[in-house]
N, C-alpha and C. Protein backbone atom coordinates (compact mmCIF):
# COMPACT_ATOMS: atom_id res chain seq x y z
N UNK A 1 214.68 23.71 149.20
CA UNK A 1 213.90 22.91 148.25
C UNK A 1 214.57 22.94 146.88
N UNK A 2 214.86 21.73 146.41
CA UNK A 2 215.59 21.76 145.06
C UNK A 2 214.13 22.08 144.33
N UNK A 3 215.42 22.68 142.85
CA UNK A 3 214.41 22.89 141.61
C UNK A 3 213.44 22.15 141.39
N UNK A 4 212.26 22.32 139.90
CA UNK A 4 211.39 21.33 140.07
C UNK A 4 212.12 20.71 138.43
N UNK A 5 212.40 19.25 138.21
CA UNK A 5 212.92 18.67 137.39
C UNK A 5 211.74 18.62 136.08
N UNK A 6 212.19 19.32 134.93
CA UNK A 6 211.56 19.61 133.84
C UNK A 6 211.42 18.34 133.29
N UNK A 7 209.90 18.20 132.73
CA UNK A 7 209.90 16.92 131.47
C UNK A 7 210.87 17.44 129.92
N UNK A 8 211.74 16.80 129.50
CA UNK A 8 212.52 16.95 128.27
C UNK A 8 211.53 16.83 127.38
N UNK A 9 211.50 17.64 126.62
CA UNK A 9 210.76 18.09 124.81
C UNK A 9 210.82 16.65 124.22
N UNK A 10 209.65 16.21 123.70
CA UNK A 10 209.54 14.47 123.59
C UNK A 10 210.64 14.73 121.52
N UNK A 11 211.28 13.88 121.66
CA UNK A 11 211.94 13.52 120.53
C UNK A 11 211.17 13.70 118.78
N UNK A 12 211.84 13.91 117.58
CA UNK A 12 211.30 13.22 116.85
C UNK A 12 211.23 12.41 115.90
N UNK A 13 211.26 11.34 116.64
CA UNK A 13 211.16 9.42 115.90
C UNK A 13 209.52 9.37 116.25
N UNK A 14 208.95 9.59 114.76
CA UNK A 14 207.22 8.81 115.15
C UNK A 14 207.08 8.16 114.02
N UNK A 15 206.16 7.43 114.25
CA UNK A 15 205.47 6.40 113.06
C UNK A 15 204.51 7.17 112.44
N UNK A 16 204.44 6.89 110.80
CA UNK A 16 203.45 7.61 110.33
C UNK A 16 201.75 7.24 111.01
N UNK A 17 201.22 8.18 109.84
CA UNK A 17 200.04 8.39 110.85
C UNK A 17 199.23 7.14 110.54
N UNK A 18 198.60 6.69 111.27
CA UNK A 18 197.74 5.18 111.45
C UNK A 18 196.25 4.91 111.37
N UNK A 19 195.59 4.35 110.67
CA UNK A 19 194.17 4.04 110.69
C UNK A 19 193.51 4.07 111.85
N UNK A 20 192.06 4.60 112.03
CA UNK A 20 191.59 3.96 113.45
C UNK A 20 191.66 2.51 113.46
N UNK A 21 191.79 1.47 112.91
CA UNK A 21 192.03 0.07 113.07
C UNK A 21 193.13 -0.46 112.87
N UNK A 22 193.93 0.52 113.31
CA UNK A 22 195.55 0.03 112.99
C UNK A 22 195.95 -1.07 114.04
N UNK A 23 197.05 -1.82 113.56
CA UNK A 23 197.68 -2.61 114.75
C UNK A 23 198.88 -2.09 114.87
N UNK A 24 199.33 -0.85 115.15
CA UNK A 24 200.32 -0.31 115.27
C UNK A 24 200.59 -1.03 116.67
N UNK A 25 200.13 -0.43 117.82
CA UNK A 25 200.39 -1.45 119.49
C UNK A 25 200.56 -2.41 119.32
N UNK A 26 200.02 -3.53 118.77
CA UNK A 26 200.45 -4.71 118.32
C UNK A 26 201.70 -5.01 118.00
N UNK A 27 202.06 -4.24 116.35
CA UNK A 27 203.53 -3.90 115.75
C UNK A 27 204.74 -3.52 116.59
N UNK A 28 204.10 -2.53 117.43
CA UNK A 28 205.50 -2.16 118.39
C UNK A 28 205.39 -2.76 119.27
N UNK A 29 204.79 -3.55 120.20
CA UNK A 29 204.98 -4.17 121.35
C UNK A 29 205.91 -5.62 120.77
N UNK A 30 205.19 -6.04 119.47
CA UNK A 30 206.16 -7.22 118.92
C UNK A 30 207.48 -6.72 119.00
N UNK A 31 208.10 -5.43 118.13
CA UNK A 31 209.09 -5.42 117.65
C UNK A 31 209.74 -5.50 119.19
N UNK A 32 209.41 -4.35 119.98
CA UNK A 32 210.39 -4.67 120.77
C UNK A 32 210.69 -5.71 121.79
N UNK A 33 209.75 -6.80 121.81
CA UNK A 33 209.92 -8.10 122.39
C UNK A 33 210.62 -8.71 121.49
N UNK A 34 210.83 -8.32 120.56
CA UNK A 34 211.94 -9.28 119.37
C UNK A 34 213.36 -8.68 119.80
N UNK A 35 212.90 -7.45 119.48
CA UNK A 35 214.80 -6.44 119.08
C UNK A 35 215.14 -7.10 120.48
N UNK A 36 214.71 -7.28 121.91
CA UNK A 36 215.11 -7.69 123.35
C UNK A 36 215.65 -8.83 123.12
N UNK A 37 214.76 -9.98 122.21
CA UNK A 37 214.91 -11.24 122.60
C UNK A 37 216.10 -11.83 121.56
N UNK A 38 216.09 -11.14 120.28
CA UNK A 38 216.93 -11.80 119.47
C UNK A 38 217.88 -10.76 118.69
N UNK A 39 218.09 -9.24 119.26
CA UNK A 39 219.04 -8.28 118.80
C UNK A 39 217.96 -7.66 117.34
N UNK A 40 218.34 -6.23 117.12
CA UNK A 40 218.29 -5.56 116.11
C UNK A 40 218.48 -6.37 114.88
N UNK A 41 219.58 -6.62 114.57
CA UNK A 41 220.01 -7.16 113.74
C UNK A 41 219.80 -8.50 113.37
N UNK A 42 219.17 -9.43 114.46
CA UNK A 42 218.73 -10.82 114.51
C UNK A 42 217.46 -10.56 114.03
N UNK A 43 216.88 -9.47 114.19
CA UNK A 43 215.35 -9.27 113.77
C UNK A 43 214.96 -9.19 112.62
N UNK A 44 214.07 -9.70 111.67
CA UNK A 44 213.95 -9.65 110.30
C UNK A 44 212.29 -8.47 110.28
N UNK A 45 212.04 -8.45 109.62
CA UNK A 45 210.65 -7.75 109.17
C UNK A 45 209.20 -8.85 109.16
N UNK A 46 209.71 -10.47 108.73
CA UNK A 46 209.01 -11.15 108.58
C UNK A 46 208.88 -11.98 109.66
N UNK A 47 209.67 -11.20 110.65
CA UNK A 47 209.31 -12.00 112.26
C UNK A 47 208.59 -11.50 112.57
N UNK A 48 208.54 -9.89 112.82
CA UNK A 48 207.90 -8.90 113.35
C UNK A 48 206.32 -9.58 112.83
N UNK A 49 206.29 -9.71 111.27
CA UNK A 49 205.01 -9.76 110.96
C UNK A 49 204.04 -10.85 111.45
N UNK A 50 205.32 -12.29 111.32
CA UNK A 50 204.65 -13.00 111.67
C UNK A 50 204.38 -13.19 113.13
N UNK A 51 204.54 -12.42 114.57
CA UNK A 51 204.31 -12.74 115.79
C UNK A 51 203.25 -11.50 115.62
N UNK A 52 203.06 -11.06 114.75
CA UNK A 52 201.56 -9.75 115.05
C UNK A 52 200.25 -10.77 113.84
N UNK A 53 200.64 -11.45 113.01
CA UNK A 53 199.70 -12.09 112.36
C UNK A 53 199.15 -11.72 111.06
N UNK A 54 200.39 -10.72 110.42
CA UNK A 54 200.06 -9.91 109.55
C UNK A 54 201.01 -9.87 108.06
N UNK A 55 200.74 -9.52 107.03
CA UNK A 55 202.34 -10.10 105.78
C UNK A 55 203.18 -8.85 106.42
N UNK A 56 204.26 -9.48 105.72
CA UNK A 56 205.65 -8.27 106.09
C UNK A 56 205.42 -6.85 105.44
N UNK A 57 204.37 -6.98 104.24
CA UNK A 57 204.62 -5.86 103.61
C UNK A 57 203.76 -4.72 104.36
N UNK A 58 202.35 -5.36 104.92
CA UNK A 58 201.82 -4.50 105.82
C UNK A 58 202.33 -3.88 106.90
N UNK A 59 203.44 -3.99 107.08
CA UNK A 59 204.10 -3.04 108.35
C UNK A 59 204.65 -2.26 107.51
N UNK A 60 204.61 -2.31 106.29
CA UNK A 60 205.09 -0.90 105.48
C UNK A 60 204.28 0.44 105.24
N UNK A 61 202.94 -0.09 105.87
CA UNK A 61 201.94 0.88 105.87
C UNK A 61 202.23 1.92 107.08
N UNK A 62 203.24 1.65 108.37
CA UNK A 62 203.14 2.12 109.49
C UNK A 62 204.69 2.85 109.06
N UNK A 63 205.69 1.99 108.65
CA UNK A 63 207.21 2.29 109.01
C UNK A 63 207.66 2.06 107.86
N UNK A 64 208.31 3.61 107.11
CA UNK A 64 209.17 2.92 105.80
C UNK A 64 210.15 1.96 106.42
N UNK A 65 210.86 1.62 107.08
CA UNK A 65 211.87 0.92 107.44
C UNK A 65 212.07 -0.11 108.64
N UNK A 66 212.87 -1.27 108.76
CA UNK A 66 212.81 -1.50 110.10
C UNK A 66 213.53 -0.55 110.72
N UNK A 67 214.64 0.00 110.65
CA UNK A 67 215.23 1.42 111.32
C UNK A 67 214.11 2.12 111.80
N UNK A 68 213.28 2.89 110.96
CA UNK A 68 212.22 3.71 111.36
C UNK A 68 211.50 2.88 112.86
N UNK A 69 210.97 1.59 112.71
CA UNK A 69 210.48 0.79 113.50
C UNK A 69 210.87 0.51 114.54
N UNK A 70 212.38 0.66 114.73
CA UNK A 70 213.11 0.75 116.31
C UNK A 70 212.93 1.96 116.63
N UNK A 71 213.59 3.06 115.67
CA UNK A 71 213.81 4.50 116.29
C UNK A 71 211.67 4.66 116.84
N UNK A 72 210.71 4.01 116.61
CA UNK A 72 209.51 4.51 117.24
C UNK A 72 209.20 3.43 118.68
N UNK A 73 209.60 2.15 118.46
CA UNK A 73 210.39 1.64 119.95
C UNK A 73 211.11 2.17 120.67
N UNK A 74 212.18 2.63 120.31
CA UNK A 74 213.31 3.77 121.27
C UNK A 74 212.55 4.74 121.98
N UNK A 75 211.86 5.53 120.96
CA UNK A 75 211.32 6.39 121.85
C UNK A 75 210.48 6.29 122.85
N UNK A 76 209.27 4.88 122.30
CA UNK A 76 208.63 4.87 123.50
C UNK A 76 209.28 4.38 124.94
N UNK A 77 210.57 3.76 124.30
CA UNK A 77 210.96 3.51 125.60
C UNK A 77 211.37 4.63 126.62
N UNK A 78 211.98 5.75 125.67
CA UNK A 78 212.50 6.92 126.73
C UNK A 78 211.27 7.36 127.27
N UNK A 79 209.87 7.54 126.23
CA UNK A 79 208.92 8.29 127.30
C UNK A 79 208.68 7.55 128.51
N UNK A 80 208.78 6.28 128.58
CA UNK A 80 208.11 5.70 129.57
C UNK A 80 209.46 5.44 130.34
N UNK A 81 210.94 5.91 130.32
CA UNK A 81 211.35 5.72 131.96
C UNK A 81 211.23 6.92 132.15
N UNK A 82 211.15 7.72 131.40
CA UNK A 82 211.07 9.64 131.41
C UNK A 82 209.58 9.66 132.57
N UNK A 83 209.03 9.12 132.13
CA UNK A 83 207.78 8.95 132.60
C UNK A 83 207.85 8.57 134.36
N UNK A 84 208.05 7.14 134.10
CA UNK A 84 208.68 6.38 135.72
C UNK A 84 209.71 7.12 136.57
N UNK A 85 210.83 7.92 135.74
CA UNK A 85 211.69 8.87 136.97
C UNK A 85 210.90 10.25 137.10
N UNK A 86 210.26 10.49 136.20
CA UNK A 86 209.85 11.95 136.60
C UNK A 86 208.49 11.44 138.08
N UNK A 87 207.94 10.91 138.13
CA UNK A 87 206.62 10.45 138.97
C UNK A 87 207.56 10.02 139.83
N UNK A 88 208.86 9.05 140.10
CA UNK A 88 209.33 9.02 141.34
C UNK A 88 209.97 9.79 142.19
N UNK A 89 210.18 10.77 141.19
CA UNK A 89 211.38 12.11 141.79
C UNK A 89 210.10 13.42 142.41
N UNK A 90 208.88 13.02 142.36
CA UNK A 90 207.97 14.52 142.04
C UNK A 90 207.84 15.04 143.25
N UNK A 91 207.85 13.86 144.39
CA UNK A 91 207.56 14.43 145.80
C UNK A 91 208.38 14.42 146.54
N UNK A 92 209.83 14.29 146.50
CA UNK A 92 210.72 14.31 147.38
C UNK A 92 211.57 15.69 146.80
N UNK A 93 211.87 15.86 147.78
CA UNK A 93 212.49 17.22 148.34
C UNK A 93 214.12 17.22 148.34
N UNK A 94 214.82 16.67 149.00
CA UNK A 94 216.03 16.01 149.72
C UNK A 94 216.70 15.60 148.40
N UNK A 95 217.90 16.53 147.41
CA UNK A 95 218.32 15.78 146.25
C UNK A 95 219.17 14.18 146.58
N UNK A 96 219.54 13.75 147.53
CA UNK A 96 220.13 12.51 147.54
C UNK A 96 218.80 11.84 147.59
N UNK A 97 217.72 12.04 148.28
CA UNK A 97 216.36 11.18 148.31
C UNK A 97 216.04 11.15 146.32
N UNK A 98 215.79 12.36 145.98
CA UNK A 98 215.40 12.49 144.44
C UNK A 98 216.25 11.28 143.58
N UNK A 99 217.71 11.41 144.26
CA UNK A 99 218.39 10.03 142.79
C UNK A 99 218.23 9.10 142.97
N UNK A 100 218.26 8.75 144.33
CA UNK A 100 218.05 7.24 144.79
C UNK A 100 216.49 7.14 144.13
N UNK A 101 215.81 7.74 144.40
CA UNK A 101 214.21 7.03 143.85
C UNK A 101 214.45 7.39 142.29
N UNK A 102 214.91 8.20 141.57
CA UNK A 102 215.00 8.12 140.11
C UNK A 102 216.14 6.59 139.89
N UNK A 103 217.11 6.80 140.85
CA UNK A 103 218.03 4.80 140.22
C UNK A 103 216.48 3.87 140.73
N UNK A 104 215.87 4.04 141.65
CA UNK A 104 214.79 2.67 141.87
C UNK A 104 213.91 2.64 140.54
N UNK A 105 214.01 3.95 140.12
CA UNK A 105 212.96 3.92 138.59
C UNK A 105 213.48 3.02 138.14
N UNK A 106 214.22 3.36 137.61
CA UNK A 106 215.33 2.83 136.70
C UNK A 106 215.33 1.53 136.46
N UNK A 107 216.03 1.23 137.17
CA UNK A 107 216.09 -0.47 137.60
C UNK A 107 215.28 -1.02 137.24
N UNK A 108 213.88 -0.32 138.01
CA UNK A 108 212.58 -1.22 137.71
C UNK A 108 212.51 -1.39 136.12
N UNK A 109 212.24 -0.38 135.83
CA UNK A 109 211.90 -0.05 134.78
C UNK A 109 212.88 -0.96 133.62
N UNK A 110 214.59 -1.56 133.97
CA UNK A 110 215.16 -2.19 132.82
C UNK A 110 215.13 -4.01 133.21
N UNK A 111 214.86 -3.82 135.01
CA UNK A 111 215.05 -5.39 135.14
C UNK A 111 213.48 -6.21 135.12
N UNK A 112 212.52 -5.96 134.74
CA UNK A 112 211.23 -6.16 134.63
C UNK A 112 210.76 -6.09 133.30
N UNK A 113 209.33 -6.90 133.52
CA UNK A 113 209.07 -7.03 131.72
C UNK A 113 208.30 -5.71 131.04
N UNK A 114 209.47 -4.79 131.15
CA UNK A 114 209.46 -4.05 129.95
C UNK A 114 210.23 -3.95 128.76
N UNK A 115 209.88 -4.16 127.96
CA UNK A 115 210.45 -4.33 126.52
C UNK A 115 211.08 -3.05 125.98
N UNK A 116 210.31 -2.44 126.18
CA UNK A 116 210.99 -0.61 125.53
C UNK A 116 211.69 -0.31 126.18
N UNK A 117 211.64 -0.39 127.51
CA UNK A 117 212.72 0.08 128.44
C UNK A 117 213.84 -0.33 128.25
N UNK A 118 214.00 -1.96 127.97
CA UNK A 118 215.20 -2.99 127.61
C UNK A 118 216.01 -2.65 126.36
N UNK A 119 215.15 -1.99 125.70
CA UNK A 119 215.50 -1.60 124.44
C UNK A 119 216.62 -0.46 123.95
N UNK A 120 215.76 0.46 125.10
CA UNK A 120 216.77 1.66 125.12
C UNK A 120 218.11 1.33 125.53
N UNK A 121 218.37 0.62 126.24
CA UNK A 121 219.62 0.30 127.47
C UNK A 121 220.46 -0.91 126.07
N UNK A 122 219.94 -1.73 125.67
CA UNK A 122 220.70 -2.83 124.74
C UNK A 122 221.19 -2.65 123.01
N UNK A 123 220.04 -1.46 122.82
CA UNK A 123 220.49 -0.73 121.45
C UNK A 123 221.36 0.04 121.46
N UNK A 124 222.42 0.08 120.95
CA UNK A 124 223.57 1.18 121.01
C UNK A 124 223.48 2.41 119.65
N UNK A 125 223.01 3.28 119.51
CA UNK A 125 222.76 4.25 118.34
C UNK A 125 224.26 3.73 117.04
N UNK A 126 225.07 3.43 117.56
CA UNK A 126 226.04 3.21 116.91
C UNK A 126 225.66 2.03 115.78
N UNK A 127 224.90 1.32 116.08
CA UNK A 127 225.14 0.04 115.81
C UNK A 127 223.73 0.38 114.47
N UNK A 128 223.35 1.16 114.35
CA UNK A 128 221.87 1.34 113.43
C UNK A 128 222.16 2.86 112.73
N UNK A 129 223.08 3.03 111.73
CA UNK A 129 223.56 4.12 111.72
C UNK A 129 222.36 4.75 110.68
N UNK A 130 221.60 4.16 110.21
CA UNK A 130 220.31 5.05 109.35
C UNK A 130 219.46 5.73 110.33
N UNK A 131 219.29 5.24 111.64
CA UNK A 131 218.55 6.55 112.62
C UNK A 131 219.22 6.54 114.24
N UNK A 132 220.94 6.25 113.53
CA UNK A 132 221.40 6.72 114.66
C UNK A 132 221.75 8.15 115.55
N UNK A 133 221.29 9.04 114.84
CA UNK A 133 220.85 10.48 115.03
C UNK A 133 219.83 10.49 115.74
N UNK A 134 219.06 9.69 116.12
CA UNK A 134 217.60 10.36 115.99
C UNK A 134 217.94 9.41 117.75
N UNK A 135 218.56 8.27 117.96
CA UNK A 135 218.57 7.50 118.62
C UNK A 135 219.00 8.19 120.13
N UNK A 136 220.57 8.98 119.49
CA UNK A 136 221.53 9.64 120.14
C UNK A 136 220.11 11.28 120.80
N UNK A 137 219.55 11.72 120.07
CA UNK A 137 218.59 12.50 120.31
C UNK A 137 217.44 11.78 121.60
N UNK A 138 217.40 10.75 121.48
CA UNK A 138 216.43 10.40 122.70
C UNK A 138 216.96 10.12 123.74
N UNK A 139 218.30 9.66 123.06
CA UNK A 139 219.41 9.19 125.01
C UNK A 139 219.92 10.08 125.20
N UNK A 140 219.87 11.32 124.46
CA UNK A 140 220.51 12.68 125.06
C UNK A 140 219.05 13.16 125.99
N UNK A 141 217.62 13.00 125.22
CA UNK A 141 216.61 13.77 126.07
C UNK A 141 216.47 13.01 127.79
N UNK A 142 216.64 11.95 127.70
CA UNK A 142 216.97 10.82 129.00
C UNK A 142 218.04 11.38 129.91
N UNK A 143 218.89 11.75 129.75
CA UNK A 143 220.03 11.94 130.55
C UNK A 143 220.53 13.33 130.95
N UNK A 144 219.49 13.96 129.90
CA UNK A 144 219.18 15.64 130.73
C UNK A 144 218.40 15.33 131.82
N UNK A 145 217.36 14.26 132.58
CA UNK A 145 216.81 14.39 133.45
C UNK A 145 218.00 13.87 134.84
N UNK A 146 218.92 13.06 134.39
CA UNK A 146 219.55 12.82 135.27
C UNK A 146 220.75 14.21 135.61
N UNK A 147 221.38 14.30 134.51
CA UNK A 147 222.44 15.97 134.72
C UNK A 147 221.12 16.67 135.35
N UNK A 148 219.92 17.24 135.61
CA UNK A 148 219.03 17.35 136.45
C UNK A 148 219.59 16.84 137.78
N UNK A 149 219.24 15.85 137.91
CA UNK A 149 219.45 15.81 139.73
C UNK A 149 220.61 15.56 139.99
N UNK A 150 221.95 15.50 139.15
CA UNK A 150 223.26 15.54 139.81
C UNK A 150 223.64 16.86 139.89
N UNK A 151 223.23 17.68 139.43
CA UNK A 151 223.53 19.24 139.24
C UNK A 151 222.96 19.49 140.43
N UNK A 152 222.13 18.90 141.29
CA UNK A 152 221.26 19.78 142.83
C UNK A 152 222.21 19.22 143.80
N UNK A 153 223.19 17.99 143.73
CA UNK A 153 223.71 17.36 144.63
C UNK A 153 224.45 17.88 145.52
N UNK A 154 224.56 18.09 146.65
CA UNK A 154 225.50 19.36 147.55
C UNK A 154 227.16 18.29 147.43
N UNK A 155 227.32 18.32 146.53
CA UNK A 155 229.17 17.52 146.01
C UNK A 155 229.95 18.72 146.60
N UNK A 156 231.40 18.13 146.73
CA UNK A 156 232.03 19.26 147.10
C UNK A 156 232.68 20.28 145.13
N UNK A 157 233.06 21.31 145.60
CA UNK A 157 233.31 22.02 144.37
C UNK A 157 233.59 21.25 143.24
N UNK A 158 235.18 20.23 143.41
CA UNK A 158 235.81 20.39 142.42
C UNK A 158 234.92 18.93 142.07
N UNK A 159 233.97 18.63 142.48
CA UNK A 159 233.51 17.29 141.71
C UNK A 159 232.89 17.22 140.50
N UNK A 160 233.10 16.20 139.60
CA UNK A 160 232.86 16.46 138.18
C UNK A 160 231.06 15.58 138.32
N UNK A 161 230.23 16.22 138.25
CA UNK A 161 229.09 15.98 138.38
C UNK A 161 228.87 15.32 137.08
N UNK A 162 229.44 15.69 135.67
CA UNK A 162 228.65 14.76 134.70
C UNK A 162 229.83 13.04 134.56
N UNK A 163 230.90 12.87 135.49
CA UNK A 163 231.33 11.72 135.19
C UNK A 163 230.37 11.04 136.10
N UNK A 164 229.80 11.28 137.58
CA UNK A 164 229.09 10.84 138.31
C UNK A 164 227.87 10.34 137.74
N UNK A 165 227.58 11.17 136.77
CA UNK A 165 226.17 11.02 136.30
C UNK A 165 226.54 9.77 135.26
N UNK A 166 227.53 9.53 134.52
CA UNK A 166 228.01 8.59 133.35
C UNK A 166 228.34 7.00 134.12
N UNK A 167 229.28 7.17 134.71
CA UNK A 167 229.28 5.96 136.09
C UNK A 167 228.18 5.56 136.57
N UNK A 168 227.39 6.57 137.33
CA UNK A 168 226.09 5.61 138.13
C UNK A 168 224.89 5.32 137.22
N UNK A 169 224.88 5.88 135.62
CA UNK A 169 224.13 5.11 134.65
C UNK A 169 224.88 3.48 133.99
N UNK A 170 226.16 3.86 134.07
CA UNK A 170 226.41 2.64 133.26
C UNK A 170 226.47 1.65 134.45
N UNK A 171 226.64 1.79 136.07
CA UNK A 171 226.20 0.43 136.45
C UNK A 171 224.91 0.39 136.51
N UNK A 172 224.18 0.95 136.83
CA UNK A 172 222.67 0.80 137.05
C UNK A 172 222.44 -0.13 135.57
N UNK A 173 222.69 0.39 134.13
CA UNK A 173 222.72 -0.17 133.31
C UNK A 173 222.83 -1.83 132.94
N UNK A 174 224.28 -1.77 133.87
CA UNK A 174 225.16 -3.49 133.40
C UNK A 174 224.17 -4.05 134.44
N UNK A 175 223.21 -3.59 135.13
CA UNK A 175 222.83 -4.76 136.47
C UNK A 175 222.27 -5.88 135.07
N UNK A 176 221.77 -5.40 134.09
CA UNK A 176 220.99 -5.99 133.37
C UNK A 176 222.00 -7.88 132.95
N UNK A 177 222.74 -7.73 132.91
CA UNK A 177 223.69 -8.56 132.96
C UNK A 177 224.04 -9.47 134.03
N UNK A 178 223.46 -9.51 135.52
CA UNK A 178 223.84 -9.86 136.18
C UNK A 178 222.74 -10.19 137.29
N UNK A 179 221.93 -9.32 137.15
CA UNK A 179 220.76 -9.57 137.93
C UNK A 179 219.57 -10.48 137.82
N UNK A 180 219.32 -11.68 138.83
CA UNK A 180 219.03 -12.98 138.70
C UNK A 180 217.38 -12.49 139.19
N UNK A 181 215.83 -12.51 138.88
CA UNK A 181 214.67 -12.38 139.50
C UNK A 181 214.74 -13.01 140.86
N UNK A 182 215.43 -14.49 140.66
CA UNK A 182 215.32 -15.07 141.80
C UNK A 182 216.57 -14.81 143.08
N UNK A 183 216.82 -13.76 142.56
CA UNK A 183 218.17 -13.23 143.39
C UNK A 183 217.97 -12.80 144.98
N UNK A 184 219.03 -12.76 145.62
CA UNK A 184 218.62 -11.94 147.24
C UNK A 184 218.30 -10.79 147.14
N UNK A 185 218.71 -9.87 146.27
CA UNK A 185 218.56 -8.55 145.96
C UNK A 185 217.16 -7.89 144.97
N UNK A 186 216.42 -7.09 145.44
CA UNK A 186 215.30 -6.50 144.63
C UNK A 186 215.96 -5.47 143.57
N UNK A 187 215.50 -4.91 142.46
CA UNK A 187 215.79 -3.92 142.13
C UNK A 187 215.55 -2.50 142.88
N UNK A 188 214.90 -2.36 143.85
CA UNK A 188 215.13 -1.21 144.62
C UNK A 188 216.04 -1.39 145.51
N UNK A 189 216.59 -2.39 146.41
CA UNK A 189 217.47 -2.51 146.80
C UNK A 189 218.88 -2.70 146.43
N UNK A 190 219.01 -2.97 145.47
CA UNK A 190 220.38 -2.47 144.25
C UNK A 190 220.11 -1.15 144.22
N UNK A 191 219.13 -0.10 144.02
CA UNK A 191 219.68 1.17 143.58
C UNK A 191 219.65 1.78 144.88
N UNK A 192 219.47 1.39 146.28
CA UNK A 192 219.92 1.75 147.11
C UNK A 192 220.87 1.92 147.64
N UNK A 193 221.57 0.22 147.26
CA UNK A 193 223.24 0.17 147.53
C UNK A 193 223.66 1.12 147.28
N UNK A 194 223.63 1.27 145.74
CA UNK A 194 224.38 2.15 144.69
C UNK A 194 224.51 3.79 144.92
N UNK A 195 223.52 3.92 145.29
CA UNK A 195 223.08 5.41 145.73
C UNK A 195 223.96 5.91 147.13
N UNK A 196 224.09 4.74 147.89
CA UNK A 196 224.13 4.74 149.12
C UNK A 196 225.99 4.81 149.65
N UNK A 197 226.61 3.69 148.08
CA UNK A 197 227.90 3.92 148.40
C UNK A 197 228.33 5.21 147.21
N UNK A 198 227.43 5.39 146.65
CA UNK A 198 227.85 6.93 145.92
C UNK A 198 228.33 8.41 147.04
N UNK A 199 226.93 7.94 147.48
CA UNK A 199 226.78 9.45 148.80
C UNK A 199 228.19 9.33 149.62
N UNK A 200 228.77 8.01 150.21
CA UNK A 200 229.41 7.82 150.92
C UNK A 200 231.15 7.89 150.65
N UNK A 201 230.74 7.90 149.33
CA UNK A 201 232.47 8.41 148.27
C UNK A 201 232.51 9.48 148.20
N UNK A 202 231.41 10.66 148.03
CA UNK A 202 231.24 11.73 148.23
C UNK A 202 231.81 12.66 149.19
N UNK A 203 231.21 11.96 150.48
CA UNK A 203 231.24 12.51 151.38
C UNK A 203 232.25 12.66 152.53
N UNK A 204 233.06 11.70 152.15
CA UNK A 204 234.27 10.91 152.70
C UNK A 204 235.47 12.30 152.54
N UNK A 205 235.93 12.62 153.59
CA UNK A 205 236.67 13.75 153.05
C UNK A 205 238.24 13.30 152.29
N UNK A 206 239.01 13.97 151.45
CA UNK A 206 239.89 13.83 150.44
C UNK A 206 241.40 13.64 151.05
């Protein structure tokens, strides 16, 4: 029986503290249907405001910054695939069963209408250097869950378990690029492939 895969210590990017009548949910569900639809940088403050119904300056009550305002998008996005791989990985036993259902998280979780999720995967910390610290801090807490289940993998010795782990994120990643809804392929069936010709490179003797 492999280990039991720890939830990572939640980050800290938060929004200040909020009225009981806040439209904070409002605020962040906009932003990150914007930062998705028209880039970080395409995003103004007075978009944000105007698709929540509110002046620009009132989102200053929640977020000194738009920086601040992604880095509290970012995060929710990590809790919630943190969320989706930890609940798919909880009952399987079998570490090749555990990645394959953490890549079906995955997937789901970037090729579907989630916004935060999209977010995490299309923002590059590089590119927002006022909370690109804080950014690099949440995609580091994300990818301790995966060095998690490549570390249980019965690989042979000399295999480098964290390039495995860097490779089968960045395609799982690019599907985002390529993957049609109306396609032959589901997103669980892409991270099956994937999983499936991983095991099989693996296992293939040298």
């Amino acid at each position: 029986m492999t280990a039991a895969l720890r939830k990572p210590a939640a980050g800290p990017a938060r929004p200040r503290a909020a009225h009981a009548d806040s439209r904070l949910p409002q605020i962040l569900d906009a932003a990150a249907r914007l930062f998705c639809a028209q880039g970080f940088q395409g995003t103004t403050v007075r978009d944000i405001a105007q698709a929540v119904g509110i002046l620009p300056g009132s989102l200053y009550c929640h977020f000194s910054t738009k920086e601040d305002l992604l880095a509290a998008v970012y995060t929710r996005g990590v809790d919630q695939i943190c969320q989706a791989v930890l609940a798919a990985v909880e009952r399987r036993n079998d570490p090749w069963d555990r990645l394959e259902a953490a890549c079906v998280a995955h997937l789901e979780a970037i090729l579907r209408d989630d916004d935060y999720a999209r977010v995490v995967v299309r923002v590059r910390p590089g590119e927002v250097s006022a909370v690109g610290e804080r950014l690099v801090h949440e995609r580091d807490r994300y990818e301790a869950l995966w060095a998690s289940l490549a570390d249980a993998l019965p690989l042979p010795r000399r295999a480098d378990r964290k390039a495995l782990r860097l490779m089968l994120l960045g395609a799982l990643n690019w599907a985002q690029n390529w993957y049609r809804p109306d396609g032959p392929s589901s997103p669980r069936s892409i991270a099956r492939q994937f999983t499936a010709l991983l095991r099989q490179g693996t296992e293939t003797p040298a």
